[in-house]
Protein backbone atom coordinates (compact mmCIF):
# COMPACT_ATOMS: atom_id res chain seq x y z
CA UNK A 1 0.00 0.00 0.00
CA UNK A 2 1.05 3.34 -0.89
CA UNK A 3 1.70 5.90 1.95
CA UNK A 4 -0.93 9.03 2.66
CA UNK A 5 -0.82 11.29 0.29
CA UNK A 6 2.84 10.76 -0.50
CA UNK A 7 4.66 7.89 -1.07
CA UNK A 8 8.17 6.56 -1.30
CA UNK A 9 10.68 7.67 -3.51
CA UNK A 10 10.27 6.81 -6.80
CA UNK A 11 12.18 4.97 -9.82
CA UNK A 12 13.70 6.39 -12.69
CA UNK A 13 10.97 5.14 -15.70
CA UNK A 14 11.54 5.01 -19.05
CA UNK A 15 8.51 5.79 -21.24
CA UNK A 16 7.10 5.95 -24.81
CA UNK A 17 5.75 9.19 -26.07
CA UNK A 18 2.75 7.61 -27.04
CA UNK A 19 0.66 5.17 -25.24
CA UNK A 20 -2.75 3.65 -26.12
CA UNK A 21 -4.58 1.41 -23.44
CA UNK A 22 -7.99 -0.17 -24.02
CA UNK A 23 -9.12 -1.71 -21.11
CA UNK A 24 -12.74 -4.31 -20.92
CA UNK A 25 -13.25 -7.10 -19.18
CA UNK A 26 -9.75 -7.43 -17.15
CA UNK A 27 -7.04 -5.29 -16.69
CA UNK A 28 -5.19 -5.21 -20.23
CA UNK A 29 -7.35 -7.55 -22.27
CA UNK A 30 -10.42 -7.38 -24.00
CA UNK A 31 -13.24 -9.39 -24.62
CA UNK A 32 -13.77 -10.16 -27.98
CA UNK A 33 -17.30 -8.58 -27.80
CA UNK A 34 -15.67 -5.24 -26.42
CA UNK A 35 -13.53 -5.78 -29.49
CA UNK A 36 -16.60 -5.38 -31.97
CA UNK A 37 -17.73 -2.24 -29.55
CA UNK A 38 -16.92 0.89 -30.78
CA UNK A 39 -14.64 3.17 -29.28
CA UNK A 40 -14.26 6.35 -27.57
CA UNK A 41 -10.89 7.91 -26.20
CA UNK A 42 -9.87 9.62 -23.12
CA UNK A 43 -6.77 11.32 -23.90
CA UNK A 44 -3.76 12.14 -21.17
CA UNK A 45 -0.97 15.02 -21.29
CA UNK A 46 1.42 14.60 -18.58
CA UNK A 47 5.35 14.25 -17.85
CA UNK A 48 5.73 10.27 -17.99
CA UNK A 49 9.37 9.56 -19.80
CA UNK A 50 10.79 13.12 -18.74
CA UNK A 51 10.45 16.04 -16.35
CA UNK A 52 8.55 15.67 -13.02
CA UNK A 53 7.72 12.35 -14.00
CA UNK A 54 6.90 11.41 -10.11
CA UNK A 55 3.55 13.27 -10.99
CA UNK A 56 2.76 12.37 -14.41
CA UNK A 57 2.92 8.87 -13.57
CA UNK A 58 0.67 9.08 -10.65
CA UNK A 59 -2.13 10.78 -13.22
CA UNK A 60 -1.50 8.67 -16.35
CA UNK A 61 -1.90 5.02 -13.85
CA UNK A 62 -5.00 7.02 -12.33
CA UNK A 63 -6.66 7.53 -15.44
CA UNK A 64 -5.74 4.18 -16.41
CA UNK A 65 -7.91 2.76 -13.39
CA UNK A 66 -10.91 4.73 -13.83
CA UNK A 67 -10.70 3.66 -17.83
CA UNK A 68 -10.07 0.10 -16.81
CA UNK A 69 -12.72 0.05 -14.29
CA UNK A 70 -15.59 1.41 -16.71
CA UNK A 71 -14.95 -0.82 -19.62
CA UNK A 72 -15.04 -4.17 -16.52
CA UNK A 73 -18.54 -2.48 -14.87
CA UNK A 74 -19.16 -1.66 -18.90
CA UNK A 75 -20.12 1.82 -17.60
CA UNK A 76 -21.15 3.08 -21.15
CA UNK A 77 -22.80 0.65 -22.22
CA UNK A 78 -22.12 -1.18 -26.03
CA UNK A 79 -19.14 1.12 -25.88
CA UNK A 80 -15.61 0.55 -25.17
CA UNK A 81 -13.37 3.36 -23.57
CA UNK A 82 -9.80 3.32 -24.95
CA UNK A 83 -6.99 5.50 -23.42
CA UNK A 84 -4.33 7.38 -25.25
CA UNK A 85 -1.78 9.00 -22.94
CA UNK A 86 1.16 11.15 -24.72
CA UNK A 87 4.33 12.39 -22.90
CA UNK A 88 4.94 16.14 -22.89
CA UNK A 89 7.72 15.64 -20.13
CA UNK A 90 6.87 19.22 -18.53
CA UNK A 91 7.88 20.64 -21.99
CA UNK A 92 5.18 23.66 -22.93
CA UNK A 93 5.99 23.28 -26.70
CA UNK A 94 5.87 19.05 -26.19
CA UNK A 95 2.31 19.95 -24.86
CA UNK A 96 1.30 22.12 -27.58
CA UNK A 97 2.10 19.37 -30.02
CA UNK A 98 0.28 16.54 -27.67
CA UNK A 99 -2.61 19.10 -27.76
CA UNK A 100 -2.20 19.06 -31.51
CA UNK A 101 -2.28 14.91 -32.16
CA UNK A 102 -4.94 14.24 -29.33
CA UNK A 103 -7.15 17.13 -31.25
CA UNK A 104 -6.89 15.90 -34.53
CA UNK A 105 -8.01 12.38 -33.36
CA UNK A 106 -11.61 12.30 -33.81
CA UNK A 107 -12.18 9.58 -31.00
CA UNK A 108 -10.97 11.48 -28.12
CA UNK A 109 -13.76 13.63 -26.18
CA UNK A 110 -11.89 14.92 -23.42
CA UNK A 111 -7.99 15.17 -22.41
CA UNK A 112 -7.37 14.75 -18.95
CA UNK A 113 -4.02 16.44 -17.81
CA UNK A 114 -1.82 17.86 -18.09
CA UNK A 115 0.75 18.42 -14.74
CA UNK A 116 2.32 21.78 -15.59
CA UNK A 117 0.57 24.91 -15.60
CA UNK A 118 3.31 26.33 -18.45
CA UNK A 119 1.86 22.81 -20.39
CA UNK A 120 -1.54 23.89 -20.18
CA UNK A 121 -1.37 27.32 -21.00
CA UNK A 122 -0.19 26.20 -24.55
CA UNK A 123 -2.06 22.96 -24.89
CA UNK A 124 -5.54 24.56 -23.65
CA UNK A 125 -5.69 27.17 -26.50
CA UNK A 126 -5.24 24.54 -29.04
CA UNK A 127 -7.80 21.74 -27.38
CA UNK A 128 -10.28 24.36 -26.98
CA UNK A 129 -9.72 25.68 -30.86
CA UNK A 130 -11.18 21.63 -31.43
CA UNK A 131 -13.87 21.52 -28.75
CA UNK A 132 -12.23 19.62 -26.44
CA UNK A 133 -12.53 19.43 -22.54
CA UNK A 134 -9.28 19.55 -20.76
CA UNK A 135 -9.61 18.36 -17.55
CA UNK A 136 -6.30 19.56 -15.19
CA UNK A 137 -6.01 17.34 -11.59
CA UNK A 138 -2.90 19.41 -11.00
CA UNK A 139 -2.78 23.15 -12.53
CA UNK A 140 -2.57 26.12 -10.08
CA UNK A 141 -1.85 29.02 -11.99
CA UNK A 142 -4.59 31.86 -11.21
CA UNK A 143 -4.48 33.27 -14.62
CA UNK A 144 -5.66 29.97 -16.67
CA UNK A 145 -9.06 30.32 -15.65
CA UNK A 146 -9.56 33.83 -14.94
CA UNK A 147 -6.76 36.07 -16.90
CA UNK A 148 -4.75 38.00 -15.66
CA UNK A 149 -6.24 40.74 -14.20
CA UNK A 150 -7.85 39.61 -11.19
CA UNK A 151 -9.54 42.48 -10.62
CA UNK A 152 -11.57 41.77 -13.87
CA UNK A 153 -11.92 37.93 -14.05
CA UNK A 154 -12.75 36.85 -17.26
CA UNK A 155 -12.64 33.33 -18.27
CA UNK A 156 -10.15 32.17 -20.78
CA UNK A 157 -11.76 28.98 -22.11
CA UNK A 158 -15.05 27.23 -22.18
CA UNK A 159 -13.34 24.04 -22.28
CA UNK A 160 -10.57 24.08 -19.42
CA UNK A 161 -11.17 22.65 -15.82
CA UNK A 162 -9.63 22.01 -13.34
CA UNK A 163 -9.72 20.17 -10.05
CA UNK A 164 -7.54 22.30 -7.36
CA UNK A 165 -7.53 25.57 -6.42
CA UNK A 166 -5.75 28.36 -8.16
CA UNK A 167 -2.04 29.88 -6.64
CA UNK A 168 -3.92 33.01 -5.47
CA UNK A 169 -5.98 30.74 -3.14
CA UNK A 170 -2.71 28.62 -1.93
CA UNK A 171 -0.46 31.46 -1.47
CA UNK A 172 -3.34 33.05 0.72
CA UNK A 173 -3.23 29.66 2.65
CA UNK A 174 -0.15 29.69 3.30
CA UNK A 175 0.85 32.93 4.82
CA UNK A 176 -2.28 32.69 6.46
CA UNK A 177 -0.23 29.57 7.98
CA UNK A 178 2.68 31.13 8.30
CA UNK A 179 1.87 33.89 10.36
CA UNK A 180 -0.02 31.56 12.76
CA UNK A 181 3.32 29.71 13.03
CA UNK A 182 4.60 33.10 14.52
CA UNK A 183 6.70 33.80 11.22
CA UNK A 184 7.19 37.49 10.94
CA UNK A 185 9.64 38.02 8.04
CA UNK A 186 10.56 36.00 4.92
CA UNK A 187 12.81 35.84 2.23
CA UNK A 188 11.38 34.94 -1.17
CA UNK A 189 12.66 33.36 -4.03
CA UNK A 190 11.43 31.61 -7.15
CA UNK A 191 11.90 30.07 -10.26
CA UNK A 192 11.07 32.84 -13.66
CA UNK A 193 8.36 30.46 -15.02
CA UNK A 194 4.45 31.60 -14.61
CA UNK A 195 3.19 29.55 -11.43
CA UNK A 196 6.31 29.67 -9.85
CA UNK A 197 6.87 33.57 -9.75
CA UNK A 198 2.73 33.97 -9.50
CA UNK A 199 2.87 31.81 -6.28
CA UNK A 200 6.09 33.32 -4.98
CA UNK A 201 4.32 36.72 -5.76
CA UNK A 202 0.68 35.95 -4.45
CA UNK A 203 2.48 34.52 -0.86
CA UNK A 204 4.88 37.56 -0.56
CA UNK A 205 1.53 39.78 -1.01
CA UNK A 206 -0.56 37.94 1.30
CA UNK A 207 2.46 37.94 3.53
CA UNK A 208 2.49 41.59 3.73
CA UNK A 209 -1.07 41.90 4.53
CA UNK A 210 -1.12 39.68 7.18
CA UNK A 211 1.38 42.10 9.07
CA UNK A 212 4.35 40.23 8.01
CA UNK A 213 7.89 41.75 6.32
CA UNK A 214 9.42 40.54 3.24
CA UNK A 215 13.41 41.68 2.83
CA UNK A 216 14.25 40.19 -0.23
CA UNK A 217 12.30 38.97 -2.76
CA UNK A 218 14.67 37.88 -6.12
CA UNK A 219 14.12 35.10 -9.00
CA UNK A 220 16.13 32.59 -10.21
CA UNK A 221 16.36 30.91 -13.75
CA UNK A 222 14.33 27.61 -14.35
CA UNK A 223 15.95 24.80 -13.20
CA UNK A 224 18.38 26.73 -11.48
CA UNK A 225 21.20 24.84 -8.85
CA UNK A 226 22.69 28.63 -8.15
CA UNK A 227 21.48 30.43 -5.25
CA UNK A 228 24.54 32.28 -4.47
CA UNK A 229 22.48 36.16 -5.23
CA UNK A 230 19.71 35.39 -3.24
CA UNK A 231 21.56 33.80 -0.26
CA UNK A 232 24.09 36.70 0.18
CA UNK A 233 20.79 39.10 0.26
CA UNK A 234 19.00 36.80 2.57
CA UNK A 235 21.78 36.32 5.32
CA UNK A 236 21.93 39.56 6.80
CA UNK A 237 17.75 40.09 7.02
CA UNK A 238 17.64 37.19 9.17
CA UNK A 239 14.59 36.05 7.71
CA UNK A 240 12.68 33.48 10.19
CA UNK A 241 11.21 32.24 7.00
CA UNK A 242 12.51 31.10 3.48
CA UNK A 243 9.93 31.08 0.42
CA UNK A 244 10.34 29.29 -2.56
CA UNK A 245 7.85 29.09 -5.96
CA UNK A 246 8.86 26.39 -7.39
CA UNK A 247 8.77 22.32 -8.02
CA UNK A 248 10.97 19.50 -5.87
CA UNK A 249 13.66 19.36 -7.66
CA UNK A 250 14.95 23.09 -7.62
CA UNK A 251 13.36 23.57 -4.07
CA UNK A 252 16.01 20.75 -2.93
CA UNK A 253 19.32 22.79 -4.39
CA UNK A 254 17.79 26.02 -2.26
CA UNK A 255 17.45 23.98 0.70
CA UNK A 256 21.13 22.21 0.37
CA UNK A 257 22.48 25.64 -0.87
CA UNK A 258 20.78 27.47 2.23
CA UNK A 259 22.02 25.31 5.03
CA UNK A 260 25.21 24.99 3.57
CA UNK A 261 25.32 29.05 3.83
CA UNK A 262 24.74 28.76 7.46
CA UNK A 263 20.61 29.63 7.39
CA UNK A 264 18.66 27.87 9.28
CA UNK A 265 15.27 29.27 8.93
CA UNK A 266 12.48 26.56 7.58
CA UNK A 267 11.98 26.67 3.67
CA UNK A 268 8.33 26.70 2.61
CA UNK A 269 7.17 26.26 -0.74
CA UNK A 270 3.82 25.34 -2.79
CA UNK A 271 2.22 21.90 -3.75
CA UNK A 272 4.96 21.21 -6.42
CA UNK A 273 7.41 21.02 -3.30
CA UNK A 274 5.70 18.62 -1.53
CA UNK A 275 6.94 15.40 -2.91
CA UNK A 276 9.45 12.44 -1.33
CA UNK A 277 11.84 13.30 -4.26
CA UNK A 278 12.40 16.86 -2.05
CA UNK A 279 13.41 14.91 1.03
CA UNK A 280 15.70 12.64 -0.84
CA UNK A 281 17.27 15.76 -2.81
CA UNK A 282 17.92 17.65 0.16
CA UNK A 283 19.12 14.94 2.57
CA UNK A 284 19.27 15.59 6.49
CA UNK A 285 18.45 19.50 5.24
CA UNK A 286 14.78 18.28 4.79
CA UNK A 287 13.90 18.92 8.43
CA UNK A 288 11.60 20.89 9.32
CA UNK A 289 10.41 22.23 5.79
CA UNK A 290 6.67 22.95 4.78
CA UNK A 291 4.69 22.62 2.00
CA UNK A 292 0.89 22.86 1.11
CA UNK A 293 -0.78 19.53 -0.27
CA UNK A 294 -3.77 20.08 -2.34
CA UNK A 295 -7.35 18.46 -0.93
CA UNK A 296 -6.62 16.69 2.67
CA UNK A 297 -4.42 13.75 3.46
CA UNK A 298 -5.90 10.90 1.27
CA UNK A 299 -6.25 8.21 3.69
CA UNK A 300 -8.41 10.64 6.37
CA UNK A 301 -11.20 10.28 3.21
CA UNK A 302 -13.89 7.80 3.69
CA UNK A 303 -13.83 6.97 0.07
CA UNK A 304 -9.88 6.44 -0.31
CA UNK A 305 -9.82 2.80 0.49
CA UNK A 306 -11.22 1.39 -2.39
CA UNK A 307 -9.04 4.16 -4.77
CA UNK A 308 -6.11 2.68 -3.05
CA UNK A 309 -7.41 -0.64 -2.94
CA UNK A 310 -7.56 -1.16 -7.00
CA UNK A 311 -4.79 1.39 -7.28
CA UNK A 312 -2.33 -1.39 -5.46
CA UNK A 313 -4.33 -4.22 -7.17
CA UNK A 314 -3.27 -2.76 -10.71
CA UNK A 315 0.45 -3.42 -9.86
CA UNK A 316 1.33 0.35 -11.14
CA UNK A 317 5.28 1.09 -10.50
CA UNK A 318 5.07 4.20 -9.47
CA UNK A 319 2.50 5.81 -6.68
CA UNK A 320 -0.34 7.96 -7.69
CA UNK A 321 0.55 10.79 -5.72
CA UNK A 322 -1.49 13.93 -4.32
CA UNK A 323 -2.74 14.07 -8.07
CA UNK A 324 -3.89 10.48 -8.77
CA UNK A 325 -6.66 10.51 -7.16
CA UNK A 326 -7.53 14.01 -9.04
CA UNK A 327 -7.35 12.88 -12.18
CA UNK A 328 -9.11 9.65 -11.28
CA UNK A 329 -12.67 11.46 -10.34
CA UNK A 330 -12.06 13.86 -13.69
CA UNK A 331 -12.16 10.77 -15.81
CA UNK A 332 -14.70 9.36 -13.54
CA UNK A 333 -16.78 12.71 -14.22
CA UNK A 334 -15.89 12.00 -17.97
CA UNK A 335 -17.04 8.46 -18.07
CA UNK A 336 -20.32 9.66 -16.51
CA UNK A 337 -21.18 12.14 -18.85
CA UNK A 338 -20.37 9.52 -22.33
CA UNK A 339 -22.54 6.98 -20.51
CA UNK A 340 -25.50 9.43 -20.93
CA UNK A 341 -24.43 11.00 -24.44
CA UNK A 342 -23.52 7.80 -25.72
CA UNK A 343 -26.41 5.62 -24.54
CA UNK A 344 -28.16 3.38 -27.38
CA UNK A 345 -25.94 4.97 -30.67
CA UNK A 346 -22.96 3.17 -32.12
CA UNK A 347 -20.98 6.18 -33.51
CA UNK A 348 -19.88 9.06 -32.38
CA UNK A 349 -22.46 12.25 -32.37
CA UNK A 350 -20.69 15.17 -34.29
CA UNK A 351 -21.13 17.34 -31.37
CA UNK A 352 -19.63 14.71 -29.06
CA UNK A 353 -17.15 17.18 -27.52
CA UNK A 354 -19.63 19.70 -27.21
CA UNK A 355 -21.87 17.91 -24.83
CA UNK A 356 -18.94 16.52 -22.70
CA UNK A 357 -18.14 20.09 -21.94
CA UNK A 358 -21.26 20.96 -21.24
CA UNK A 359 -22.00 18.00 -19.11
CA UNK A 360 -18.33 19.23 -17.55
CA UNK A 361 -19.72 22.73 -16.90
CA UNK A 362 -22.93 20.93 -14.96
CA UNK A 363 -20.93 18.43 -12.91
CA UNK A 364 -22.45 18.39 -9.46
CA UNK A 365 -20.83 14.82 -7.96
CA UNK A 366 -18.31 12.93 -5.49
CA UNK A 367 -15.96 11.10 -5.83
CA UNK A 368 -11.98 10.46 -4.06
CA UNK A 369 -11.71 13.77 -3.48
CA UNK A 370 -14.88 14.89 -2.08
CA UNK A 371 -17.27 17.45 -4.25
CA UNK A 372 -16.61 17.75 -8.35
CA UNK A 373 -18.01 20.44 -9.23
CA UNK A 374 -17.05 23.71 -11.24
CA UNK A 375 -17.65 27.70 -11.14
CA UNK A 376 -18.28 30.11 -14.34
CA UNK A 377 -14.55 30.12 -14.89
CA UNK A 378 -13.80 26.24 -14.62
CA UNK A 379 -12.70 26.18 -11.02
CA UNK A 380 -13.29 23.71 -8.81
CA UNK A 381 -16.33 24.89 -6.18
CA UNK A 382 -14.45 23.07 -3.00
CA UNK A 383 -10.61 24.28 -3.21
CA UNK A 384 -8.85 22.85 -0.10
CA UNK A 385 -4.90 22.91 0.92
CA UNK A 386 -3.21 21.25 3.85
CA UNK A 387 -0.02 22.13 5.38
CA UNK A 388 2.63 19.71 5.61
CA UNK A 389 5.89 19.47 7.47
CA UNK A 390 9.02 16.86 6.90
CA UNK A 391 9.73 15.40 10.35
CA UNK A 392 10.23 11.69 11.62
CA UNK A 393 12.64 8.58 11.10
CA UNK A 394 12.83 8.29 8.14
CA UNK A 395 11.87 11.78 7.44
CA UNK A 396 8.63 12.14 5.56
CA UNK A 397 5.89 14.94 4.65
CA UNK A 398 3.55 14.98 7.76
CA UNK A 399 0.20 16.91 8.03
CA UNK A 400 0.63 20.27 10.37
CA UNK A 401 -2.81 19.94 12.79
């Protein structure tokens, strides 16, 4: 069984760009009636043979389940639900050209994915130009569903969803945390791309408000191992608090780099922190750093057993992470929807996309995660963030009551 809502550190993977699952009957095989049944396609964009695979994975095997469960309960009925998942390994052009193939196939209705917000904001424009729902478990950046002026929301596409709340509700979350921690001053650094400098931006804000200070506040280059600037700035503010916007990988470097420099204060960072591969990256250094989790731990859910249950049962290498479940109830909101568009016809209606973005934009359900349902702007209606800490032996991400 895998752990809460994070897991053990994962294996390297090696993945195809492209890969098609149909699923009836059993895991892998199908019947040769579900053979003669025609198909629809679920699509999936997500990092699974390069970047922050640790989360791709999770979504692709998650989607995988929910597919593989409604072709065995034969869900939508006469019909047979096929899967076609295509790495863009956290690469925004990659996206753009998964967007591209998963558009042009006429089969696929919806796209759940993908893990990146910079993914999204080029694949969306190009599933939406086709009609097609993109359904993110993952994507935090404020502006995808709302623009960029929050002071004048306006939504940027009838067809993208997603299933967490945005940055500007996160970083609001966690100063709010912060400052009940009795942190009064923070140093803030991030990485240049979108979420990362929006979070970073939205927390140092919030911050501020709250009655907090923020001495330095500085960006660093995607990807970057260098922290040398931003250290020598952040030294003699004392900060009680570090802030980083940014994913695992980076946020481990910072946290090496920082307590090599002599600071001690606690590092805090976003959702795309919060992974085992952080703890492993930054060695003893770990201690004491917090993150935000989106939704609440997974086994504290009534309805995570079973999830977990099949999840294990599958034999999936990898974990399914905070997102997994996520993605699981979008293509479980999916799956509902084509069982009522779909029910007694044998092709595809010509408006197919159409309705399953409709029937997206009148969700009102359950499922793993508690409510699915979304606003005007394709926001979830229930947002919810928990705060996590790395303590124990072995060190691991621990809810903060």
């Amino acid at each position: 069984m895998y752990r809460a809502s994070r897991c053990a550190v994962l294996a390297a993977v090696a993945g195809t760009l492209s890969v098609v699952v149909t699923t009836a009957g059993v895991a892998g095989a199908a019947s040769p009636a579900a053979k003669r049944s025609p198909t629809v396609t679920i699509g999936v964009i997500a990092p699974t043979a390069g970047g922050l695979t640790s989360f791709g994975l999770g979504i692709r095997n998650s989607v995988q389940l929910a597919v593989t469960q409604a072709n065995t309960q034969r869900r939508v009925p006469g019909w047979t639900i096929e899967l076609r998942s295509l790495d863009d390994s956290s690469d925004p052009a990659k996206g753009r050209a998964d967007a591209k193939k998963l558009a042009a196939d006429r089969s696929v209705v919806a796209v759940v994915g993908p893990y990146n917000s910079g993914v999204a904001l080029e694949a969306a424009p190009v599933l939406a130009k086709r009609g097609v729902a993109l359904v993110s478990p993952s994507n935090t950046l404020t502006s995808l569903t709302v623009g960029d002026d929050p002071a004048h929301p306006k939504r940027q596409s009838k067809t993208y969803f997603r299933m967490v709340g945005p940055d500007s509700q996160q970083a609001a979350f966690l100063a709010r945390r912060a400052r009940a921690l009795g942190f009064s001053s923070a140093a803030v650094v991030s990485e240049t791309k979108a979420v990362s400098k929006g979070l970073a931006d939205e927390f140092a804000a919030a911050f501020t408000s709250a009655g907090g200070s923020v001495p330095v506040h500085q960006t660093v280059p995607d990807g970057s191992t260098e922290f040398k600037t931003f250290l020598d700035a952040a030294a003699p503010a004392a900060p009680q608090l570090l802030f980083f916007g940014g994913e695992y990988k980076v946020a481990a470097a910072l946290r090496s780099a920082a307590t090599a420099a002599g600071i001690a204060a606690p590092l805090m960072g976003g959702d795309g922190m919060n992974d085992p591969s952080f703890i492993s990256g930054a060695g003893a250094a770990a201690n004491g750093s917090y993150a935000s989790g989106v939704g609440v731990p997974l086994r504290t859910i009534p309805g995570a057993s079973p999830f977990l249950a099949a999840y294990d049962a599958q034999s999936f290498a990898d974990p399914p992470t905070d997102y997994g479940p996520y993605a699981y109830d979008a293509t479980n909101a999916i799956v509902t929807i084509l069982a009522k568009t779909l029910k007694n016809k044998r092709t595809l209606p010509a408006d197919e996309r159409t309705k399953v973005v409709e029937g997206l934009q009148g969700t009102d359900t359950s499922g793993v995660t508690g409510a699915v349902s979304f606003d005007r702007f394709g926001d979830t209606k229930a947002p919810a963030f928990t705060l996590y800490r790395v303590d124990g032996s072995p060190p691991a991400w621990t809810p903060v009551g």
